[in-house]
C-alpha atoms as a PDB file:
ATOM      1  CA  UNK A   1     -54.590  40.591  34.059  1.00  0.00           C
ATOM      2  CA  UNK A   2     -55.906  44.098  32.596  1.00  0.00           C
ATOM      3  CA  UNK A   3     -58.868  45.580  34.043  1.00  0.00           C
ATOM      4  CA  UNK A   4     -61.128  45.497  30.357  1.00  0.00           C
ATOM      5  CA  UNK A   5     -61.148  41.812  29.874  1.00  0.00           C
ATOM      6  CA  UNK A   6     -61.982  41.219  33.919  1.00  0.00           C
ATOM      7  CA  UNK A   7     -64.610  43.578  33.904  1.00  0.00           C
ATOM      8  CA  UNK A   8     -66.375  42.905  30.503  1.00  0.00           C
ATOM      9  CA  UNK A   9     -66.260  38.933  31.749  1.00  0.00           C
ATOM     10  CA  UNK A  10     -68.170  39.976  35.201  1.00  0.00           C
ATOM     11  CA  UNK A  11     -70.390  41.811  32.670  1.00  0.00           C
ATOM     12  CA  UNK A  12     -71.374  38.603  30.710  1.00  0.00           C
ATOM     13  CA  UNK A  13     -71.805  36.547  33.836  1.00  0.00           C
ATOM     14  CA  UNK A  14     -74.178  38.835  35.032  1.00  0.00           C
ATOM     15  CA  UNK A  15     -76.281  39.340  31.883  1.00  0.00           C
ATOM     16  CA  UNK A  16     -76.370  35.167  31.731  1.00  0.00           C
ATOM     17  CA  UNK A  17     -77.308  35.069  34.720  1.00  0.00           C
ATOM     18  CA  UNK A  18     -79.870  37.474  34.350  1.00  0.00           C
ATOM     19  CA  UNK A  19     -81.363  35.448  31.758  1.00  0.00           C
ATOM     20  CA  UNK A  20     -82.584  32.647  34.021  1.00  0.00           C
ATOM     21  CA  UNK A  21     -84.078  35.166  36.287  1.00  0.00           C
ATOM     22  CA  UNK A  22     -86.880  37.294  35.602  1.00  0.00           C
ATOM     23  CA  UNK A  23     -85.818  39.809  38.128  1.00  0.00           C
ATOM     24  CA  UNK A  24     -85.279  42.947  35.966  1.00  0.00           C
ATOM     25  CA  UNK A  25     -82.892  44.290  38.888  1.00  0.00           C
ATOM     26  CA  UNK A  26     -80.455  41.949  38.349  1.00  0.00           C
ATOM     27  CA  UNK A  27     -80.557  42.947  34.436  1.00  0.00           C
ATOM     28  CA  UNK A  28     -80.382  46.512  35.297  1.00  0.00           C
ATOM     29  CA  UNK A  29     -77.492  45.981  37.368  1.00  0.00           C
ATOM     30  CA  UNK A  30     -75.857  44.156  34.504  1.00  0.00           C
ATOM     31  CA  UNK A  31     -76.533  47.082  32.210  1.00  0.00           C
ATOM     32  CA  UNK A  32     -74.848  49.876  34.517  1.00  0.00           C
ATOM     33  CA  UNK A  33     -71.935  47.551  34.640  1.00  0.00           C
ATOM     34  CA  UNK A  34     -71.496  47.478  31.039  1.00  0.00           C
ATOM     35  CA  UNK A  35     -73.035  50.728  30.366  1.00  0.00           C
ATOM     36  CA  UNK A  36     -70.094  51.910  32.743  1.00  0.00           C
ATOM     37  CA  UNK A  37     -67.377  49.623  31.428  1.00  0.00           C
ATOM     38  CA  UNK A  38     -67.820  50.894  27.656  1.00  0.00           C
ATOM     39  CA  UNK A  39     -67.544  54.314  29.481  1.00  0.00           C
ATOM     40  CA  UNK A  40     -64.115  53.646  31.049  1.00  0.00           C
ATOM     41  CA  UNK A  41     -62.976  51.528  27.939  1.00  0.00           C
ATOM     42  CA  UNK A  42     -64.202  55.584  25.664  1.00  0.00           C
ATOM     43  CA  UNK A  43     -62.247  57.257  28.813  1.00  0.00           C
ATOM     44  CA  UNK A  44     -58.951  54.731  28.784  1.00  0.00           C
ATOM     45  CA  UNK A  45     -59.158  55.032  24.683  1.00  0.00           C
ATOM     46  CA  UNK A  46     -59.662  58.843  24.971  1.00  0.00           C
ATOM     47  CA  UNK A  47     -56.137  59.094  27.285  1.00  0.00           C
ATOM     48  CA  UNK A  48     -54.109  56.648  24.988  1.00  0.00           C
ATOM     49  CA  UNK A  49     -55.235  58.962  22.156  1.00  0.00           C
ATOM     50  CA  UNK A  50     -54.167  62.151  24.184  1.00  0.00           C
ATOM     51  CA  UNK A  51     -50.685  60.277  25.915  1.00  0.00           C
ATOM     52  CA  UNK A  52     -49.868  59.180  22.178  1.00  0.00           C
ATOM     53  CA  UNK A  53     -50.816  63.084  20.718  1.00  0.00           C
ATOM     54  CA  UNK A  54     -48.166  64.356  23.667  1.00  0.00           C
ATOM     55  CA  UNK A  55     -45.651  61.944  22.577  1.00  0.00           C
ATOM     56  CA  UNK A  56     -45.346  63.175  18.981  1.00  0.00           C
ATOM     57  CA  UNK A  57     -45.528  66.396  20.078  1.00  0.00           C
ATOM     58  CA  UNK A  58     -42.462  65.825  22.630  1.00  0.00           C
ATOM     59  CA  UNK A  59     -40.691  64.118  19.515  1.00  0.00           C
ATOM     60  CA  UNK A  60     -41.468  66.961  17.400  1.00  0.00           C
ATOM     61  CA  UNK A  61     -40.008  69.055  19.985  1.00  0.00           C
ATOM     62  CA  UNK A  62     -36.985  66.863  20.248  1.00  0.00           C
ATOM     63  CA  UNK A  63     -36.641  67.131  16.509  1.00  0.00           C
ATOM     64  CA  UNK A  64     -36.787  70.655  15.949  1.00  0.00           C
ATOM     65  CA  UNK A  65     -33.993  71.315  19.311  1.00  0.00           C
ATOM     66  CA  UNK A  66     -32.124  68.694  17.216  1.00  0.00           C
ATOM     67  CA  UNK A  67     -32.275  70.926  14.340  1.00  0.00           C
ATOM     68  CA  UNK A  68     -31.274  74.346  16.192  1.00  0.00           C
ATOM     69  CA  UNK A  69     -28.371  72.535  17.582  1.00  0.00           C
ATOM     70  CA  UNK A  70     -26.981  71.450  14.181  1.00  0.00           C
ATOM     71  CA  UNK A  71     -27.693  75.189  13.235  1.00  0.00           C
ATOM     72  CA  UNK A  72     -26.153  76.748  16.210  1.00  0.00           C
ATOM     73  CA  UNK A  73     -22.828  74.160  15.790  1.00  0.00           C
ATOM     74  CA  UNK A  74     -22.654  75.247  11.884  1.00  0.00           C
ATOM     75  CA  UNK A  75     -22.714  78.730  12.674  1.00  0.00           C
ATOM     76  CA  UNK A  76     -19.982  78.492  15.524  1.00  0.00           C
ATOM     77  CA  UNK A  77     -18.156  76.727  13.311  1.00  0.00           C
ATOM     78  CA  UNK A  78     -18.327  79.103  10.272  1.00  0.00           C
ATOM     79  CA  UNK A  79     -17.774  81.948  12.812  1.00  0.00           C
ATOM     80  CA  UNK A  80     -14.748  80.203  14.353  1.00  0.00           C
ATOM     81  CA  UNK A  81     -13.103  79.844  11.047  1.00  0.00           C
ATOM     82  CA  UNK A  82     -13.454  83.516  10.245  1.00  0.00           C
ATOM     83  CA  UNK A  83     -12.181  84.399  13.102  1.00  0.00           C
ATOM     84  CA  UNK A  84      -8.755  82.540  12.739  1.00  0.00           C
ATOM     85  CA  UNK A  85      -9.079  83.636   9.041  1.00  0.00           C
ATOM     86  CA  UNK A  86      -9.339  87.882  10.362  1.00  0.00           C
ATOM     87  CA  UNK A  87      -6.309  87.001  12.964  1.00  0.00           C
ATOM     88  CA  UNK A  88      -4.163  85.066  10.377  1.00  0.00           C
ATOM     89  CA  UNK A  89      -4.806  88.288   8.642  1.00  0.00           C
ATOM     90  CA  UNK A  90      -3.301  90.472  10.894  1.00  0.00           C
ATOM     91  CA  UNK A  91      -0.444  88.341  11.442  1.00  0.00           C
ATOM     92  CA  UNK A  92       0.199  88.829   8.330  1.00  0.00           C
ATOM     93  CA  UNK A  93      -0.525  92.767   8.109  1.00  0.00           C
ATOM     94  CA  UNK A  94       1.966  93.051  11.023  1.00  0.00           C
ATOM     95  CA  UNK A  95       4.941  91.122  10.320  1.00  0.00           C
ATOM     96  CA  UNK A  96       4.581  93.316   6.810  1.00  0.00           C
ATOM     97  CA  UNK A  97       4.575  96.441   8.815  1.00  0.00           C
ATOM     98  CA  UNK A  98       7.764  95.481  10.213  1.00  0.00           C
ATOM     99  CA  UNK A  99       9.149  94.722   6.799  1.00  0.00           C
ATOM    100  CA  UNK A 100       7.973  97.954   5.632  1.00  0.00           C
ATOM    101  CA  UNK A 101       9.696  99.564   8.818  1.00  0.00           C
ATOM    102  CA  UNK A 102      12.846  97.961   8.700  1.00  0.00           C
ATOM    103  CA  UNK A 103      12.990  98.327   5.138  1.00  0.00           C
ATOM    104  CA  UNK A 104      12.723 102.137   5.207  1.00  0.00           C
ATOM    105  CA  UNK A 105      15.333 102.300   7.730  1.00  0.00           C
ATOM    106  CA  UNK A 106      17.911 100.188   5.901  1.00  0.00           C
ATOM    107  CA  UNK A 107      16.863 102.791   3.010  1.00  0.00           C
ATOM    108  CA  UNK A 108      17.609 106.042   5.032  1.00  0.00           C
ATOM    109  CA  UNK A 109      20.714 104.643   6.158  1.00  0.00           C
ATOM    110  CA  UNK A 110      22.062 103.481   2.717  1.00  0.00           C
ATOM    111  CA  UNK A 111      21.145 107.301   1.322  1.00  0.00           C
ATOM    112  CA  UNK A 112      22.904 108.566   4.080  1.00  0.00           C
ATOM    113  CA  UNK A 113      25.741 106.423   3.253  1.00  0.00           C
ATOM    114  CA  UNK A 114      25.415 107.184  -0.316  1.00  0.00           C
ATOM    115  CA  UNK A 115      25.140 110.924   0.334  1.00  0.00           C
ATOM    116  CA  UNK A 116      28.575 111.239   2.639  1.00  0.00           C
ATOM    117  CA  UNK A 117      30.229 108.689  -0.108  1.00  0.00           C
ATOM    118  CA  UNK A 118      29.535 111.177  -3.239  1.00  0.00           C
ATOM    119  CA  UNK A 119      30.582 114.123  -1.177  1.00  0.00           C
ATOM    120  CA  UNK A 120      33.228 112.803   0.453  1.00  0.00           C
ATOM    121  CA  UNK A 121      34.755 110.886  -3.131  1.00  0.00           C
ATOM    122  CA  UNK A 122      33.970 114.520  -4.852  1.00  0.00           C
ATOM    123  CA  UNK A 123      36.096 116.140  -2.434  1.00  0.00           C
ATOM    124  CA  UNK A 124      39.090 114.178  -3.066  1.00  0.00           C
ATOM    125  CA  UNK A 125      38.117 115.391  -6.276  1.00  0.00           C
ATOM    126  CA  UNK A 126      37.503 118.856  -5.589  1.00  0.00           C
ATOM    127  CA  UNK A 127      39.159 120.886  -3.490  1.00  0.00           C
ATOM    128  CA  UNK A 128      36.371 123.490  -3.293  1.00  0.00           C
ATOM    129  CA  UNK A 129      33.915 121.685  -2.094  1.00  0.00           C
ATOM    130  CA  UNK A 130      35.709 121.544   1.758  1.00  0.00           C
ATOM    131  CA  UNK A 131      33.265 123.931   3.173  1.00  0.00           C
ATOM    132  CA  UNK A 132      30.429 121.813   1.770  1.00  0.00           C
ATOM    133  CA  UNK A 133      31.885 118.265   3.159  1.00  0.00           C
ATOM    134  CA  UNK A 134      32.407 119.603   6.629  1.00  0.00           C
ATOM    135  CA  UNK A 135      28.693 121.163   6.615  1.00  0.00           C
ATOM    136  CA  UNK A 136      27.095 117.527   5.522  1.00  0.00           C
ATOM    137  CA  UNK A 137      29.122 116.047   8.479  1.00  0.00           C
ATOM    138  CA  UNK A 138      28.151 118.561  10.851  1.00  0.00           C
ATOM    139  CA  UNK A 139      24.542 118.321  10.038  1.00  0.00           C
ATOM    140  CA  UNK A 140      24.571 114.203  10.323  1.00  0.00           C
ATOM    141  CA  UNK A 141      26.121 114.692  13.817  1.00  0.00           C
ATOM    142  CA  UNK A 142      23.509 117.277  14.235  1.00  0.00           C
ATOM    143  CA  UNK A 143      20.387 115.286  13.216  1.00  0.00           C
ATOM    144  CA  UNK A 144      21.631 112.082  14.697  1.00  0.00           C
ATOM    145  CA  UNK A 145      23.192 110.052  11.532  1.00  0.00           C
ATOM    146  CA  UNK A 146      23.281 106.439  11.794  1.00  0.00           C
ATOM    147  CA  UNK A 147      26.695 106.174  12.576  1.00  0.00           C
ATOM    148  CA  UNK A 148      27.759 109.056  14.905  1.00  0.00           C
ATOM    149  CA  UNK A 149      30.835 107.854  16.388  1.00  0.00           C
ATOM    150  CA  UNK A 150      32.744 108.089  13.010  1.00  0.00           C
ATOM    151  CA  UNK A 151      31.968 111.559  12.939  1.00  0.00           C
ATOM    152  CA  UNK A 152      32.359 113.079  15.865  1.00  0.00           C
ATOM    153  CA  UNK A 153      35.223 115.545  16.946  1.00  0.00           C
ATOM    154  CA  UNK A 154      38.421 114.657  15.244  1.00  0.00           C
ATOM    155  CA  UNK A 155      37.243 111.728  13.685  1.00  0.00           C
ATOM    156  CA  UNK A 156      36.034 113.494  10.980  1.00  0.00           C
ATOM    157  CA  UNK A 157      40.326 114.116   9.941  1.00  0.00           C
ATOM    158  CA  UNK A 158      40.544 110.070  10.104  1.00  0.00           C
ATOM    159  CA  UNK A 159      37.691 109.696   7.417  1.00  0.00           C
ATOM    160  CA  UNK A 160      39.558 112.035   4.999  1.00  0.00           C
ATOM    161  CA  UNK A 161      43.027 113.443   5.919  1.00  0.00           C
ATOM    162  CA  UNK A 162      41.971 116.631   3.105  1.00  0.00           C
ATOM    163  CA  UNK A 163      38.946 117.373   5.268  1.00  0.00           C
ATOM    164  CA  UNK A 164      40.487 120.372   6.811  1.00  0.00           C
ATOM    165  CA  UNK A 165      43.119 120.700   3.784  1.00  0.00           C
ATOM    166  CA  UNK A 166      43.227 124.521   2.839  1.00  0.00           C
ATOM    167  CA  UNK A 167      44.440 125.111  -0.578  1.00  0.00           C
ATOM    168  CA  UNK A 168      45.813 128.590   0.236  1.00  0.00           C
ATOM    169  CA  UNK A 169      48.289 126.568   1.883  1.00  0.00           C
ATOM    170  CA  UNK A 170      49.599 124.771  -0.899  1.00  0.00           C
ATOM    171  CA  UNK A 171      50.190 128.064  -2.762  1.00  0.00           C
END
């Protein structure tokens, strides 16, 4: 049983009993017993007020972490994302480099190709231009053509047979 109701009962008793008696100690007592129960019953009241103030303030609390959290997890979230977004990125950027790269040397060695073709078609052509054929070969075997084992030494009377043709010879 709670403490108000028990103590404000004891309060009555003594006040009826009081009545009967003219002794005005037994009143005063009476009084100081409900002068100090209404006291406890402000202080009690007073604490319930403070305990329930505390407890919206703890939920308020708990609301606004709740908040900071959803906050926090959005921006990890966003900041994830970008970050696969910047590495799909260079994933990207660097299998184009090697495109790029392995396009420009497919390009140097089709010129190359294309360069000893025309001079070496032109000399079949030409007979004058000897001196200029065996330069172009000496300079790709110089500068490290793509294909230096079909030039070197005596290769280069395999690839055309007029190569070291002198046309003093034929007159």
């Amino acid at each position: 049983m709670n403490r108000t109701p028990r103590m404000l009962l004891l309060s009555l008793m003594l006040l009826l009993a009081s009545v009967g008696c003219e002794d005005d100690r037994v009143t005063q007592v009476a009084r100081e017993a409900a002068d100090r129960q209404a006291a406890q019953n402000e202080a009690m009241a007073s604490v319930t007020r403070e305990s329930a103030e505390a407890t919206r303030q703890i939920v308020a609390v708990h609301s606004d972490l709740q908040a900071e959290r959803r906050e926090l997890s959005g921006g990890w979230n966003d900041l994830e994302s970008e970050r696969r977004q910047i590495a799909q990125q260079r994933r990207t950027e660097s299998a184009l480099a090697l495109a790029v790269r392995g396009a420009g040397v497919v390009l140097i060695v089709l010129l190359t190709l294309g360069v000893v073709a025309i001079l070496l078609l032109g000399q079949r052509q030409d007979d004058g231009n000897q001196e200029l054929v065996a330069l172009v070969v000496r300079e790709s075997l110089r500068s490290g053509s793509p294909f230096p084992e079909l030039l070197r030494g005596d290769s280069t009377q395999r690839l055309s047979p007029r190569l070291h043709h002198h046309p003093e010879e034929n007159a």
